[in-house]
N, C-alpha and C. Protein backbone atom coordinates (compact mmCIF):
# COMPACT_ATOMS: atom_id res chain seq x y z
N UNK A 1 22.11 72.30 220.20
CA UNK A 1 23.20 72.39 219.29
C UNK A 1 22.69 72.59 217.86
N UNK A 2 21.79 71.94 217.32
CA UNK A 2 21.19 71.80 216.11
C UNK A 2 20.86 73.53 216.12
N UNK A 3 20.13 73.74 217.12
CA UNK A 3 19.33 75.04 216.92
C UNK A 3 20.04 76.32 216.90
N UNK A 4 21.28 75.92 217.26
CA UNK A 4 22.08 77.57 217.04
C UNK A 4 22.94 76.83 215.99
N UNK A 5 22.93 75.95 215.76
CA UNK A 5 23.77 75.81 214.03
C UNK A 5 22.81 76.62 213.33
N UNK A 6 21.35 76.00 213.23
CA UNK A 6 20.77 76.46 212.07
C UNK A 6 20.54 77.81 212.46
N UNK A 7 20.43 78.74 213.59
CA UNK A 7 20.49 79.65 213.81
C UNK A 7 21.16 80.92 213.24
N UNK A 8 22.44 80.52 213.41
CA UNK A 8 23.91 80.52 212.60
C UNK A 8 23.59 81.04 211.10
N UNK A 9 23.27 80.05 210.63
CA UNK A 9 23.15 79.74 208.88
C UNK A 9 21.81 80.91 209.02
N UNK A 10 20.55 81.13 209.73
CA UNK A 10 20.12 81.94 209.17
C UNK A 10 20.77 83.64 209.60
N UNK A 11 21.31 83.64 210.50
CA UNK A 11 21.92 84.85 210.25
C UNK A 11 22.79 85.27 209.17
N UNK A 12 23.40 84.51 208.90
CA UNK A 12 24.72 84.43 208.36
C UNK A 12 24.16 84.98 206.98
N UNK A 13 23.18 84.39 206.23
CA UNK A 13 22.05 84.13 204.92
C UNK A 13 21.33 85.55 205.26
N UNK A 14 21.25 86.40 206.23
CA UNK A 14 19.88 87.40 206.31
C UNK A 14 18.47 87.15 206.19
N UNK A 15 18.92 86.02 206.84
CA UNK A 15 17.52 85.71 206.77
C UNK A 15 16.47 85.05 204.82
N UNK A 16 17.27 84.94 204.06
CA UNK A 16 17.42 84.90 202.37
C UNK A 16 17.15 83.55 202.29
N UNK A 17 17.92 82.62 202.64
CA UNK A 17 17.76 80.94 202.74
C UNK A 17 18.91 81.42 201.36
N UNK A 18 19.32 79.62 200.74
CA UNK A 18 18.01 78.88 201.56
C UNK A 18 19.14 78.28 202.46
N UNK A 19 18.80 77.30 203.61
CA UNK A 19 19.87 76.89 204.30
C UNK A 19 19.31 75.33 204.35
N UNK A 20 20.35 74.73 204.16
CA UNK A 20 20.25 73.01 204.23
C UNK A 20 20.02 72.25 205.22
N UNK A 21 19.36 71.16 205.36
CA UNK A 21 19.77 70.88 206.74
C UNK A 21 19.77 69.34 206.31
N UNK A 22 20.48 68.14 206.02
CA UNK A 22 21.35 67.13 205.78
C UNK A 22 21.82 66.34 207.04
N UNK A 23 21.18 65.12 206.91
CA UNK A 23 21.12 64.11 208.27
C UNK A 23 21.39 62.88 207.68
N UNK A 24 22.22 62.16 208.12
CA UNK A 24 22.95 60.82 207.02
C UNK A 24 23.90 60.12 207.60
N UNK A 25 24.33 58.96 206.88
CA UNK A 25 25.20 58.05 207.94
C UNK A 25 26.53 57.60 206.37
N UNK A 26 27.78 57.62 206.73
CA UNK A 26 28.39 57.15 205.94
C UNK A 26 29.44 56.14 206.07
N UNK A 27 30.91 56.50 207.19
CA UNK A 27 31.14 55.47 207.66
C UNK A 27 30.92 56.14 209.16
N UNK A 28 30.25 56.90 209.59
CA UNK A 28 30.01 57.62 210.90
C UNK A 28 28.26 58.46 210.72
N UNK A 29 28.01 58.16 211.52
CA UNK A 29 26.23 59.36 211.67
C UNK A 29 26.86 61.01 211.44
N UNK A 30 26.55 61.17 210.88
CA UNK A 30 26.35 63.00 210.50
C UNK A 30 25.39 63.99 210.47
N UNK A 31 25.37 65.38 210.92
CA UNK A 31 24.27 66.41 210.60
C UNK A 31 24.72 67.11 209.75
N UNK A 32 24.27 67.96 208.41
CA UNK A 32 24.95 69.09 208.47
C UNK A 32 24.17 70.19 207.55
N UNK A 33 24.98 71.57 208.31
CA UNK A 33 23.90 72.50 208.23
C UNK A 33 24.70 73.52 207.53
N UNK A 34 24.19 73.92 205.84
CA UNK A 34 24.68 74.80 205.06
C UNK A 34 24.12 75.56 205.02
N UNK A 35 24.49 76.90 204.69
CA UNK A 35 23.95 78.21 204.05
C UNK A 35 25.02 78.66 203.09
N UNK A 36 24.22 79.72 202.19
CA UNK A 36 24.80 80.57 200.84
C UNK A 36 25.01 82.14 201.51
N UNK A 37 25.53 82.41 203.14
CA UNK A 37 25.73 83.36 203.34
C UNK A 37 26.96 83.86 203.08
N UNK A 38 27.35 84.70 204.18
CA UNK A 38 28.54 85.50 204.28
C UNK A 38 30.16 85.13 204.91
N UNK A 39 29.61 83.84 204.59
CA UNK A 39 31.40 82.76 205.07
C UNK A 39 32.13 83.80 205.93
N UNK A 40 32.93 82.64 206.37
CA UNK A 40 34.27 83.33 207.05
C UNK A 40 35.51 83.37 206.42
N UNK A 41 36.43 83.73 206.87
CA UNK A 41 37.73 83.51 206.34
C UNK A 41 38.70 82.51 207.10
N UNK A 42 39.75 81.72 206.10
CA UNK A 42 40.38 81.29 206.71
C UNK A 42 40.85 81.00 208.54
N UNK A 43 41.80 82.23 208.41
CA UNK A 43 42.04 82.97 209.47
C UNK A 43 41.13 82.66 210.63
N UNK A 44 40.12 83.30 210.62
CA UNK A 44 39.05 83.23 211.45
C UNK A 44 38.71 82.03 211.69
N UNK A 45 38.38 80.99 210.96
CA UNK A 45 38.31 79.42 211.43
C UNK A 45 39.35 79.12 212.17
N UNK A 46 40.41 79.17 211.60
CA UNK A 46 41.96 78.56 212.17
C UNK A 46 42.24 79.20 213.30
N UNK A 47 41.95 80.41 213.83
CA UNK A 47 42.47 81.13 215.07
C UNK A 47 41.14 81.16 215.85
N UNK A 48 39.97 81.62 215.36
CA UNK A 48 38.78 82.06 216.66
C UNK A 48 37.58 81.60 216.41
N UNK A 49 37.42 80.32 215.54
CA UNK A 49 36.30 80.10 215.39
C UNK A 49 35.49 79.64 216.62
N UNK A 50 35.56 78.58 217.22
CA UNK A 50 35.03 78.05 218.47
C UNK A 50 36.20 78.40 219.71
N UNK A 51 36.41 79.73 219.91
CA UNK A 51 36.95 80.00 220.70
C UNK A 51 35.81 80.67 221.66
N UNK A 52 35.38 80.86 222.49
CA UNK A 52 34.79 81.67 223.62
C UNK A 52 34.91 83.54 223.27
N UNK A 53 33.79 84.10 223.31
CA UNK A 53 33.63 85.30 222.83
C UNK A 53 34.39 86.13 221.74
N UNK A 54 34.69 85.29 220.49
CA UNK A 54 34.65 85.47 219.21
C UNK A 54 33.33 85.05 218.40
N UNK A 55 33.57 86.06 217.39
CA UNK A 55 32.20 86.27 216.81
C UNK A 55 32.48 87.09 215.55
N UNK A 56 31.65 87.14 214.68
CA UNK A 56 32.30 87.88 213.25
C UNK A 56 30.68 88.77 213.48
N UNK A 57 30.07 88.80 214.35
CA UNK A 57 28.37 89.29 214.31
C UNK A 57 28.68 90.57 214.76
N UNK A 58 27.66 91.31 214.89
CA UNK A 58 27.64 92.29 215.43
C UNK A 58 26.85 92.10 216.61
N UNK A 59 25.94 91.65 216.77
CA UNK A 59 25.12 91.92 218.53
C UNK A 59 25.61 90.36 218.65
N UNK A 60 26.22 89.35 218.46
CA UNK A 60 26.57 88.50 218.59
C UNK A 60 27.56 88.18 219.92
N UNK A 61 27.77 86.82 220.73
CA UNK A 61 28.35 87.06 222.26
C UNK A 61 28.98 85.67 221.64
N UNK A 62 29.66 85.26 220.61
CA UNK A 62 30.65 84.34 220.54
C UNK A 62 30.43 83.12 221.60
N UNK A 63 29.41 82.72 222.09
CA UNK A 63 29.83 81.40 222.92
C UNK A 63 29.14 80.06 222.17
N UNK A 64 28.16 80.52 221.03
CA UNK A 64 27.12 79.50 220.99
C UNK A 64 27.67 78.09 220.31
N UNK A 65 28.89 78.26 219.01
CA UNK A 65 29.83 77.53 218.54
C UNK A 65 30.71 76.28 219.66
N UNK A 66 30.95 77.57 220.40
CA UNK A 66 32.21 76.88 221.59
C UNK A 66 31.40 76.15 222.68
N UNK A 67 30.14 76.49 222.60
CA UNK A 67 28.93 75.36 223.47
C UNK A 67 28.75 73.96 222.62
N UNK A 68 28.38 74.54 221.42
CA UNK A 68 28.46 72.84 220.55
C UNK A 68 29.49 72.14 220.26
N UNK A 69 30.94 72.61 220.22
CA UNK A 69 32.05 72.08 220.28
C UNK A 69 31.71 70.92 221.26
N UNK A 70 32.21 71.56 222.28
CA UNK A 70 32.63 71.10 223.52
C UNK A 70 30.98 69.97 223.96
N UNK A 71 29.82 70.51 223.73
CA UNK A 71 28.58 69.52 223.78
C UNK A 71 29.23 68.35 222.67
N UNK A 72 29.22 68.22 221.24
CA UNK A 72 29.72 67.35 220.55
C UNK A 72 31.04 66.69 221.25
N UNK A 73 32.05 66.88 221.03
CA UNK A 73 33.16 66.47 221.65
C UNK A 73 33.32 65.45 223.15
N UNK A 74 31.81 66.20 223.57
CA UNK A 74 32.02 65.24 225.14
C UNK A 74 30.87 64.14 224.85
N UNK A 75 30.31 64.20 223.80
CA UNK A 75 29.74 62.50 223.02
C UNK A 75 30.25 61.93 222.35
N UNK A 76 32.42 62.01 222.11
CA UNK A 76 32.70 61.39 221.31
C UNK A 76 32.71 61.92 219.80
N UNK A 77 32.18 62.95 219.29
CA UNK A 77 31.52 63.35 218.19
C UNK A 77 32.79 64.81 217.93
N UNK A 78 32.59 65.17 216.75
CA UNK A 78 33.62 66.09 216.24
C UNK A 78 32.56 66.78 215.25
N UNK A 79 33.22 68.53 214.91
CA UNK A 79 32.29 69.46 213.95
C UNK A 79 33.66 69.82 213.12
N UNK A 80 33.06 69.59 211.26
CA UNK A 80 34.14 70.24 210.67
C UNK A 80 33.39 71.34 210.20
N UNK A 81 33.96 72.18 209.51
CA UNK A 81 33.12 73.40 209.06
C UNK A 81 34.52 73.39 207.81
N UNK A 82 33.78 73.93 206.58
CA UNK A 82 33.70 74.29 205.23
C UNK A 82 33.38 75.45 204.95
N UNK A 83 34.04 76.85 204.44
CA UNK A 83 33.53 78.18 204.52
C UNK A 83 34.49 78.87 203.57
N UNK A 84 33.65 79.85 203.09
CA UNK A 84 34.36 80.99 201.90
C UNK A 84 33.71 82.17 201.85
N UNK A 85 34.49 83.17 201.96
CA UNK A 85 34.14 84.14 202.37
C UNK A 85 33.13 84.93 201.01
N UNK A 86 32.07 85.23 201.51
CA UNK A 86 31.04 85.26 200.14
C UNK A 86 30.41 84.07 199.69
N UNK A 87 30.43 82.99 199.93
CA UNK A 87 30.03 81.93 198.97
C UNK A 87 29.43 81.13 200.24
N UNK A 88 29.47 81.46 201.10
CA UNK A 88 28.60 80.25 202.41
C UNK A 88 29.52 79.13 203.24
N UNK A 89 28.78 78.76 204.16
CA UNK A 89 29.77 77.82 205.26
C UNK A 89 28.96 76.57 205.37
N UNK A 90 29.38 75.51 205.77
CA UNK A 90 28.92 74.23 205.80
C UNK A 90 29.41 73.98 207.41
N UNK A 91 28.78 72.94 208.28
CA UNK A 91 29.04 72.75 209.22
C UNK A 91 28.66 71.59 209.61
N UNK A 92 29.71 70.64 209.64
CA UNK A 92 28.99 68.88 210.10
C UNK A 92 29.29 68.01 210.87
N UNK A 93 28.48 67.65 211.89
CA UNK A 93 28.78 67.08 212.89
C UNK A 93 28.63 65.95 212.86
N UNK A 94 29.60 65.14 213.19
CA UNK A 94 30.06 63.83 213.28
C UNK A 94 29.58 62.83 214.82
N UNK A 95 28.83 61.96 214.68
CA UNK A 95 28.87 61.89 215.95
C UNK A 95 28.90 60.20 215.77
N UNK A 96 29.63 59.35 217.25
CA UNK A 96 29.78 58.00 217.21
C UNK A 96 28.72 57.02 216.96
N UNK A 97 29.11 55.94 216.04
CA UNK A 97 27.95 54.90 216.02
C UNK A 97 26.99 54.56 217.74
N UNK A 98 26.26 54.53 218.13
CA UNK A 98 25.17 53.87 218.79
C UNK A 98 24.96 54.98 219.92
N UNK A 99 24.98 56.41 219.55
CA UNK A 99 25.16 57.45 220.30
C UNK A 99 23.21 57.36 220.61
């Protein structure tokens, strides 16, 4: 999961960086993995983001998101994502105390 987030962020970036990678506890354990790429839009979060073969990529096969969903989710754990189109996406996963 980690590895196609940050995966993600370096496509997204062209490979440019820089991309974050942020591990921390606040009132829940968190990861989270930023880049200064090519955001998404609204839209696209709200309708197809972790949907199954959506994808904003070009050689891209839309499942790798909807694998970490559903991997997070079945530990209890939740992903928000933060994104603007031009300005970069944030992506942070939440996961339960004593996981």
């Amino acid at each position: 999961m980690v590895q196609n987030l940050l995966h993600n962020a370096l496509e997204a970036s062209n490979s440019k960086g820089p991309i974050e990678l942020e591990v921390g506890q606040s009132e829940e354990p968190y990861l989270k993995v930023s880049d200064l790429g090519c955001g998404m839009s609204e839209e696209f979060i709200r309708e197809r983001l972790f949907q199954p073969f959506q994808t904003t990529k070009e050689k891209g096969f839309g499942i790798g998101l909807y694998q970490c969903k559903n991997i997070v989710e079945a530990h209890g754990g939740r992903i928000e994502v933060d994104s603007r189109v031009g300005e970069g996406t944030t992506f942070t996963v939440f996961l339960p105390q004593g996981l």
